[in-house]
C-alpha atoms as a PDB file:
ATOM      1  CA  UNK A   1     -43.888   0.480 -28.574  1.00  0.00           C
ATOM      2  CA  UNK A   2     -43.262  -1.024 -24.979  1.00  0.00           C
ATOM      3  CA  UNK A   3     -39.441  -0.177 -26.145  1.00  0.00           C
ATOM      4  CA  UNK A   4     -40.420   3.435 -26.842  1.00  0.00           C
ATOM      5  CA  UNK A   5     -42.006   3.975 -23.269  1.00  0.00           C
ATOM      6  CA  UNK A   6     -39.145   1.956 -21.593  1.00  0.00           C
ATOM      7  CA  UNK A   7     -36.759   4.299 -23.013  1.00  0.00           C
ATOM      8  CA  UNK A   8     -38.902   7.488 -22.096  1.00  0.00           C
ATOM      9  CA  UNK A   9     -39.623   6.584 -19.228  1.00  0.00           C
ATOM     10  CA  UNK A  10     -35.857   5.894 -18.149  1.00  0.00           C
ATOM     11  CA  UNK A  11     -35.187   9.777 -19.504  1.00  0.00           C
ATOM     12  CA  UNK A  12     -37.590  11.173 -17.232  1.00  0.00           C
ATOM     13  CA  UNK A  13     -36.777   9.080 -14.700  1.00  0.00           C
ATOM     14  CA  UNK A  14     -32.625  11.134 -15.326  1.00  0.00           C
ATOM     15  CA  UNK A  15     -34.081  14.244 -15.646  1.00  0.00           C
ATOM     16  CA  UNK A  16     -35.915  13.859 -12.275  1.00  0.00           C
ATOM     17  CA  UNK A  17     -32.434  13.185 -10.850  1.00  0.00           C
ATOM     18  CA  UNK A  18     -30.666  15.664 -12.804  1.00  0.00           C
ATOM     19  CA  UNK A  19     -32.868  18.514 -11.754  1.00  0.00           C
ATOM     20  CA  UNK A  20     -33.005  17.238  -7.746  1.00  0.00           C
ATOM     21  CA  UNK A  21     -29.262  17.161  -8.337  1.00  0.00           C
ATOM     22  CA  UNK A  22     -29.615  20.965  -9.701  1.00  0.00           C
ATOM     23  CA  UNK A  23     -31.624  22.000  -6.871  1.00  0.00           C
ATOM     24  CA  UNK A  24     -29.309  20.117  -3.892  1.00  0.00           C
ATOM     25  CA  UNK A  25     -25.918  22.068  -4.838  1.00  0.00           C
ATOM     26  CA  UNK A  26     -28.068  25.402  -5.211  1.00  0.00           C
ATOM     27  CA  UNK A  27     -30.250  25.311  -2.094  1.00  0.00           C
ATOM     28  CA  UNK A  28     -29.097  22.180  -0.120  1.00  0.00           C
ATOM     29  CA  UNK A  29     -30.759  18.633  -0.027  1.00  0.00           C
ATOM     30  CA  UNK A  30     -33.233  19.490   2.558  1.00  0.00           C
ATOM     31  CA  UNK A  31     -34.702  21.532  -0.547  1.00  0.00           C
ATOM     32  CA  UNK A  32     -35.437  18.847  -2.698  1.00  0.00           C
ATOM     33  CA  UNK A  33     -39.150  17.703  -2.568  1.00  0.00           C
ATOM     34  CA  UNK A  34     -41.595  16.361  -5.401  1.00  0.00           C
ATOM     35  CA  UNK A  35     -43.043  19.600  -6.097  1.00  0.00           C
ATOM     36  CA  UNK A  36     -39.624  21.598  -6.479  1.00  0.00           C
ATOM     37  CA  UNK A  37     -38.974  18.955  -9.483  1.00  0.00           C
ATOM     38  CA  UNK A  38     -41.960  19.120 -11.272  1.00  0.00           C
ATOM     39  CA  UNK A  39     -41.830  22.726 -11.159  1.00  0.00           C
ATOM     40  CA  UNK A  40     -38.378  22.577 -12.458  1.00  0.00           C
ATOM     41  CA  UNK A  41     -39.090  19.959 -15.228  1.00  0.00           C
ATOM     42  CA  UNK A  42     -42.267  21.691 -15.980  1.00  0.00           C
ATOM     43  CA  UNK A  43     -44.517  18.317 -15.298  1.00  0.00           C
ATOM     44  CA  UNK A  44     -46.820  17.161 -12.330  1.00  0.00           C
ATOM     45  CA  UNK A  45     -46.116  16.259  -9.248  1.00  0.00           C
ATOM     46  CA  UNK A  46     -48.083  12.827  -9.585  1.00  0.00           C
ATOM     47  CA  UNK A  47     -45.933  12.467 -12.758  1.00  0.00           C
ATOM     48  CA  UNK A  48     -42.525  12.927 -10.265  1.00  0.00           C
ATOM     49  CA  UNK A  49     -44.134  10.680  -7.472  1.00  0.00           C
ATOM     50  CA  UNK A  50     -45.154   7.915 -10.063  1.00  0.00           C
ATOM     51  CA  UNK A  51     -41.029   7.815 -10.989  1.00  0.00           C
ATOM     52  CA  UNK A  52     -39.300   7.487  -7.890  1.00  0.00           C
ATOM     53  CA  UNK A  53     -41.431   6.699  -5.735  1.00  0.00           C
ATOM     54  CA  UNK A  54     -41.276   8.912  -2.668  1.00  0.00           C
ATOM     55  CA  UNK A  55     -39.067  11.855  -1.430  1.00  0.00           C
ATOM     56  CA  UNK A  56     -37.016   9.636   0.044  1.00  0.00           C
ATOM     57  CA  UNK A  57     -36.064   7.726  -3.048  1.00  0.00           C
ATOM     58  CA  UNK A  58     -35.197  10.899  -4.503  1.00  0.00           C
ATOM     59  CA  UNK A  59     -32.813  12.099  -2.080  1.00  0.00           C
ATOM     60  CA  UNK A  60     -31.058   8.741  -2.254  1.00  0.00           C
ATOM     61  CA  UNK A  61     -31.190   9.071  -6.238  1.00  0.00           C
ATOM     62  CA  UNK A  62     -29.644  12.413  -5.829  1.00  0.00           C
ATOM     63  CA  UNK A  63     -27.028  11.421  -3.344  1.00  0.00           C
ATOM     64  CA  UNK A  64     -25.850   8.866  -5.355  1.00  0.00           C
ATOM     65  CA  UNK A  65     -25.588  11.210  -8.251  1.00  0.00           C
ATOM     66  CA  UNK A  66     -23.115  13.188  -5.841  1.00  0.00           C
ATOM     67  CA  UNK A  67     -21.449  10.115  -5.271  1.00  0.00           C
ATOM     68  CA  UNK A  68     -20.924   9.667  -8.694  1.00  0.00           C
ATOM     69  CA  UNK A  69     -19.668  13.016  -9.362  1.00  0.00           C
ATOM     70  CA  UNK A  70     -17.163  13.287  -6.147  1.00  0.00           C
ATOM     71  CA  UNK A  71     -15.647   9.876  -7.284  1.00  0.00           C
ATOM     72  CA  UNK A  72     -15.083  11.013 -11.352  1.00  0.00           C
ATOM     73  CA  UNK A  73     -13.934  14.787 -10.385  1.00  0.00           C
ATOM     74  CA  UNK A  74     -11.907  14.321  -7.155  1.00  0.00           C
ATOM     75  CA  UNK A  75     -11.032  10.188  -6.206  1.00  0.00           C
ATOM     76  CA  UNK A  76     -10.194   8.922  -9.347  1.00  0.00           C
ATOM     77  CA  UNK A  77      -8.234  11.891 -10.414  1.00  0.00           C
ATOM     78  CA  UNK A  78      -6.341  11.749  -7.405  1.00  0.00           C
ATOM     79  CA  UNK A  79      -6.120   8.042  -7.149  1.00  0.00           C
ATOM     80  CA  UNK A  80      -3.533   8.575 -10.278  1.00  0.00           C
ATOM     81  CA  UNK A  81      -1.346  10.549  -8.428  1.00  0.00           C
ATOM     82  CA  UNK A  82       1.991   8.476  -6.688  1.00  0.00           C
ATOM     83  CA  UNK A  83       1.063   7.344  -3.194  1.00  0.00           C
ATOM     84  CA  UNK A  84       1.737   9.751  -0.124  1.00  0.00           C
ATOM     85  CA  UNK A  85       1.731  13.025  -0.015  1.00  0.00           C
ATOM     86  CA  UNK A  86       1.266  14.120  -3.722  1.00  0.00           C
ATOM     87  CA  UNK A  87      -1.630  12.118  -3.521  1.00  0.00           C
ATOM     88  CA  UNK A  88      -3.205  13.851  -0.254  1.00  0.00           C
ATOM     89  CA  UNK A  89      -2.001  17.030  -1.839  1.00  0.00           C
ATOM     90  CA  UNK A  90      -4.119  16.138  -5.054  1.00  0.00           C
ATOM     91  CA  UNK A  91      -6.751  14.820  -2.888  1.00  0.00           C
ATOM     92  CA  UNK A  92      -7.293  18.440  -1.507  1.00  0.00           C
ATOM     93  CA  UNK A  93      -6.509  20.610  -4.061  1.00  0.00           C
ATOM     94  CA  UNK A  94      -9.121  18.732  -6.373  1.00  0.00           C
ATOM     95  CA  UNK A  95     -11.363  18.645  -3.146  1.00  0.00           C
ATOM     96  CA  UNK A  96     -11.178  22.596  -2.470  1.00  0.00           C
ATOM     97  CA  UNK A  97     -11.429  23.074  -6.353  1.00  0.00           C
ATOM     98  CA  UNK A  98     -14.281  21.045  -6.762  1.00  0.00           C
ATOM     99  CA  UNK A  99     -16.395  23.150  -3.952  1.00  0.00           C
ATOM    100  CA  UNK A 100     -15.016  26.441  -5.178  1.00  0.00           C
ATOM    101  CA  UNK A 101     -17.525  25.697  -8.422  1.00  0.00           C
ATOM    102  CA  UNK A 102     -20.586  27.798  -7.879  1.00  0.00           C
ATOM    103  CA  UNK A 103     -21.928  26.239 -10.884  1.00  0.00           C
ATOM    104  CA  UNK A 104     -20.870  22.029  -9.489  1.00  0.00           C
ATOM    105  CA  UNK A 105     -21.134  22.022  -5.520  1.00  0.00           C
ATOM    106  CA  UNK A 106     -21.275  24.681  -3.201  1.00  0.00           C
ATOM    107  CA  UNK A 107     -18.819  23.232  -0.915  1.00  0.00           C
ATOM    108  CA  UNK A 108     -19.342  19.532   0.093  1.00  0.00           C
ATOM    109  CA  UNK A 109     -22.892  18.194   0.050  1.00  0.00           C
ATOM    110  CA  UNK A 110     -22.339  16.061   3.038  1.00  0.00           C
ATOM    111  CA  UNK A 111     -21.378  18.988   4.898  1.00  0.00           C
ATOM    112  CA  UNK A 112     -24.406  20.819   4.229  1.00  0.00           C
ATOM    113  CA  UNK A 113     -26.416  17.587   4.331  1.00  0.00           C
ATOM    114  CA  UNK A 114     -25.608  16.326   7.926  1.00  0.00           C
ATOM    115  CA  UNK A 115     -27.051  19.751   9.698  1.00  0.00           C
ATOM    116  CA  UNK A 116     -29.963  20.114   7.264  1.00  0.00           C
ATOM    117  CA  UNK A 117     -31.709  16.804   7.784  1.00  0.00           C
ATOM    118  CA  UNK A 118     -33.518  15.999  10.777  1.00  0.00           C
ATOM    119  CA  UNK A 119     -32.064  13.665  13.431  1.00  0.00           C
ATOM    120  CA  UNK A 120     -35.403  11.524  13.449  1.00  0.00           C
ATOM    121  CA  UNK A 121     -34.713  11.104  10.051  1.00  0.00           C
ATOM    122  CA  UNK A 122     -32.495   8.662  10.465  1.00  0.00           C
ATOM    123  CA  UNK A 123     -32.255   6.483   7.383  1.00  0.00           C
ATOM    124  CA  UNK A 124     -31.122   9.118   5.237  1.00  0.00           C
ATOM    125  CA  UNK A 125     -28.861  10.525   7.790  1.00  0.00           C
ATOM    126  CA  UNK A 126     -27.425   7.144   8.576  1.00  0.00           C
ATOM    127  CA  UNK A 127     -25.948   7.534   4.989  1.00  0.00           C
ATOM    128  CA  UNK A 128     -25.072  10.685   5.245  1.00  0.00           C
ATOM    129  CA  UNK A 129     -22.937   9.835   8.399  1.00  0.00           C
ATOM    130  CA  UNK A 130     -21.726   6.392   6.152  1.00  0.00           C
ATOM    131  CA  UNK A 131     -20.163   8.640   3.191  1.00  0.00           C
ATOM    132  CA  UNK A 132     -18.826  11.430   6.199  1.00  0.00           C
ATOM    133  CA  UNK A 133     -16.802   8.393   7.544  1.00  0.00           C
ATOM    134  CA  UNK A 134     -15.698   6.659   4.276  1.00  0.00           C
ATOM    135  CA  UNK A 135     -14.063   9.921   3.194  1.00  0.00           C
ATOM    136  CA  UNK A 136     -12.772  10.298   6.918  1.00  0.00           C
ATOM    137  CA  UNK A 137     -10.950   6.694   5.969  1.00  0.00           C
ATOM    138  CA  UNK A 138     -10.218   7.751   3.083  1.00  0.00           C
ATOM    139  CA  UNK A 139      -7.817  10.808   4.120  1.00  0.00           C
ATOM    140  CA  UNK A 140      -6.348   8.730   7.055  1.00  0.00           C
ATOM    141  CA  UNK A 141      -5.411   5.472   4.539  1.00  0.00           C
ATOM    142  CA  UNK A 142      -3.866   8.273   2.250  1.00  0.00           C
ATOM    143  CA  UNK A 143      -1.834  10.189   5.487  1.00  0.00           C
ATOM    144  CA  UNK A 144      -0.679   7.059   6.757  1.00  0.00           C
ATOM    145  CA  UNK A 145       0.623   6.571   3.193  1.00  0.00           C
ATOM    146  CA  UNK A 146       2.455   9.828   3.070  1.00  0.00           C
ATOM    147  CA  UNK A 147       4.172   8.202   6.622  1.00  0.00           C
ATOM    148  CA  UNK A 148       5.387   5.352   5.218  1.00  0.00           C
ATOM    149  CA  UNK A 149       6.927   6.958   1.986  1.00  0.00           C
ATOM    150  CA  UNK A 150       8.494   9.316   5.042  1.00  0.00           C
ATOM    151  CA  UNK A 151       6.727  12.502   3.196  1.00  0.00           C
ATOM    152  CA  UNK A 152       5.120  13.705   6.846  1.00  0.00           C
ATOM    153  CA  UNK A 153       6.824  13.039   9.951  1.00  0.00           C
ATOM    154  CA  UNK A 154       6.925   9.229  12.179  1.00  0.00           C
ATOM    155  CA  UNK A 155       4.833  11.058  14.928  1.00  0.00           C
ATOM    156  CA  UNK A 156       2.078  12.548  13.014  1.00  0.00           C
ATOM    157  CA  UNK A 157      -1.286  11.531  14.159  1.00  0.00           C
ATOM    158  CA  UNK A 158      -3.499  10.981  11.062  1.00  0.00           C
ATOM    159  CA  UNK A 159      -6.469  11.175  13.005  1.00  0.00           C
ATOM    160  CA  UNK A 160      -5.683  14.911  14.330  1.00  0.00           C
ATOM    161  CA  UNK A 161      -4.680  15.515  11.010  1.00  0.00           C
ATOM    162  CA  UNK A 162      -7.808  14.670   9.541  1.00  0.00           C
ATOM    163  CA  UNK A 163      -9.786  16.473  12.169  1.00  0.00           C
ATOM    164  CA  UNK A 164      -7.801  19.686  11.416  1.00  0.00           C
ATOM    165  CA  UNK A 165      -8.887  19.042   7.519  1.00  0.00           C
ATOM    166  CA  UNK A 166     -12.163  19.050   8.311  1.00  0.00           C
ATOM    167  CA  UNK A 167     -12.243  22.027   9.793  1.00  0.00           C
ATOM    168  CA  UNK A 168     -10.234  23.911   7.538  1.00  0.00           C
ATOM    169  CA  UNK A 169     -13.140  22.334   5.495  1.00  0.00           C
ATOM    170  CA  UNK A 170     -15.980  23.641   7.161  1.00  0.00           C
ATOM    171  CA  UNK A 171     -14.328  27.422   7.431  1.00  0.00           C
ATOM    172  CA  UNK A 172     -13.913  27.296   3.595  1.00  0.00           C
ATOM    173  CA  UNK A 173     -17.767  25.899   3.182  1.00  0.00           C
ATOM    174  CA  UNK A 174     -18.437  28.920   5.228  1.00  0.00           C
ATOM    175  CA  UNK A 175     -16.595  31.306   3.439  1.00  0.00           C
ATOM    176  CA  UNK A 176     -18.298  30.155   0.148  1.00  0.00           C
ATOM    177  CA  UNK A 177     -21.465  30.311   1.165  1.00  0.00           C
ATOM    178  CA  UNK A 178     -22.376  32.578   3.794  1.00  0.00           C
ATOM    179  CA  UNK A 179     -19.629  35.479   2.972  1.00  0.00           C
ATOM    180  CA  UNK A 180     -19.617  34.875  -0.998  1.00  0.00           C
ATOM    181  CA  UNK A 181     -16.056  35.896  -0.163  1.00  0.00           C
ATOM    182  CA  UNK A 182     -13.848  36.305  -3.074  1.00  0.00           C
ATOM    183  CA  UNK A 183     -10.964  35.242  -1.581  1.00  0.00           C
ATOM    184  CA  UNK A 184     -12.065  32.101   0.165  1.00  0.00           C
ATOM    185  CA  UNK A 185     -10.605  29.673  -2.142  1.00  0.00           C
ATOM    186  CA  UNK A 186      -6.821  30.959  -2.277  1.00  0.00           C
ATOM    187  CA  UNK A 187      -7.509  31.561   1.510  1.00  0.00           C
ATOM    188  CA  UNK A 188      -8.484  27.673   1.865  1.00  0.00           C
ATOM    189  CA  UNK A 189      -5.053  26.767  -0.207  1.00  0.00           C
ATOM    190  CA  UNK A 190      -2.983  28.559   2.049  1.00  0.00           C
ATOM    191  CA  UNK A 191      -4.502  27.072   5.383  1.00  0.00           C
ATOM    192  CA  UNK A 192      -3.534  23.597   3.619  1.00  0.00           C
ATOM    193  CA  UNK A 193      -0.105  24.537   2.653  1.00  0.00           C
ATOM    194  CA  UNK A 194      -0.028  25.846   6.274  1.00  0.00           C
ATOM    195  CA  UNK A 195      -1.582  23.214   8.252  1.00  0.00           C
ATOM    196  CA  UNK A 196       0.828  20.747   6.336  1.00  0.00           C
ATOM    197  CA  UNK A 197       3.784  22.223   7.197  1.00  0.00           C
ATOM    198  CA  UNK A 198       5.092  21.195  10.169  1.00  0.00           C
ATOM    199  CA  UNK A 199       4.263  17.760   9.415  1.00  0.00           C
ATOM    200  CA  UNK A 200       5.841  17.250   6.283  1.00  0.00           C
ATOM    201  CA  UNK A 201       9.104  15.990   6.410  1.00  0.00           C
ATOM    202  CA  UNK A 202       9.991  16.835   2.284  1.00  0.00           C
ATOM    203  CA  UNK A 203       9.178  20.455   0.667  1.00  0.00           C
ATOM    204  CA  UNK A 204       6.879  20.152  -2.449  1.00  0.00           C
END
């Protein structure tokens, strides 16, 4: 019997995740709360709070559900790919792919996520700023990469590079959800084919 309720309890406990998860690519993370759940799952509040604990626990639960997801669907994928710049290139194109999904992530959740929460808030910020930075890493590891197999040119600065990603980024996050434009993900293709091109020192 204790089994029984273990087990239960644990598939509540992944629905309550699941549906924050539901809610945060929809609406953003910021729309997330206890009662937004329960409404969702069709069960009490109490019943939500009892599970995780407090809004805060949720958020974190959800985030690392996004974690989860952006390291099966985009790193790993791309970590399979031969160093340098086929790797960047898969990198992006799985990255621009993955936030053209209306029905996965409306763009990246991190982007959203570090203008929606509150500056006093700062422990779930802090993380938000954590993940914004590993990523940041992330691209620069995989440019300088693409240097050293001489697939982007000896002076290219990986930090600039990375900055210019970013906001190519941002524009396309834009596009997706402010302008619903339908264009905005061959649009966000080109600007990386374009913004690569004079640093690449091999076509492909």
């Amino acid at each position: 019997m204790t089994r029984k309720r273990s087990e239960k309890s644990e598939q509540t406990l992944a629905a309550i995740v699941a549906a924050g998860f539901d809610i945060a690519r929809k609406q953003g993370l910021q729309s997330v709360s206890l009662t937004s759940v329960a409404k969702d799952l069709g069960i009490s509040k109490g019943g939500v709070a009892l599970r995780v604990g407090s809004i805060d626990a949720l958020k974190n639960m959800v985030l690392d559900e996004y974690e989860a997801y952006f390291k099966r669907t985009v790193f790993e994928p791309a970590m399979e790919a031969p160093p340098g710049l086929p790797r960047l290139d898969m990198l992006m194109r799985l990255w621009i792919r993955g936030g053209a999904d209306m029905h996965v992530l409306l763009g990246s959740m991190y982007g959203h996520c570090t203008f929606e929460v509150d500056p006093i808030h700062l422990p779930l910020r802090e993380r938000l700023v954590k993940g914004f930075v590993l990523w940041q890493k992330t691209l620069e590891r995989t440019i300088r990469q693409a240097m050293q197999h001489q697939h982007l040119r000896p002076d290219t600065d990986p930090e600039q590079l990375v900055f210019e990603i970013f906001g190519l980024m941002m524009s396309f996050m834009y596009a997706q959800r402010l302008s619903k434009s339908e264009h905005s993900l061959e649009r966000a293709e080109s600007a990386y084919t374009r913004l690569l091109w004079p640093y690449r020192t091999v076509v492909g």
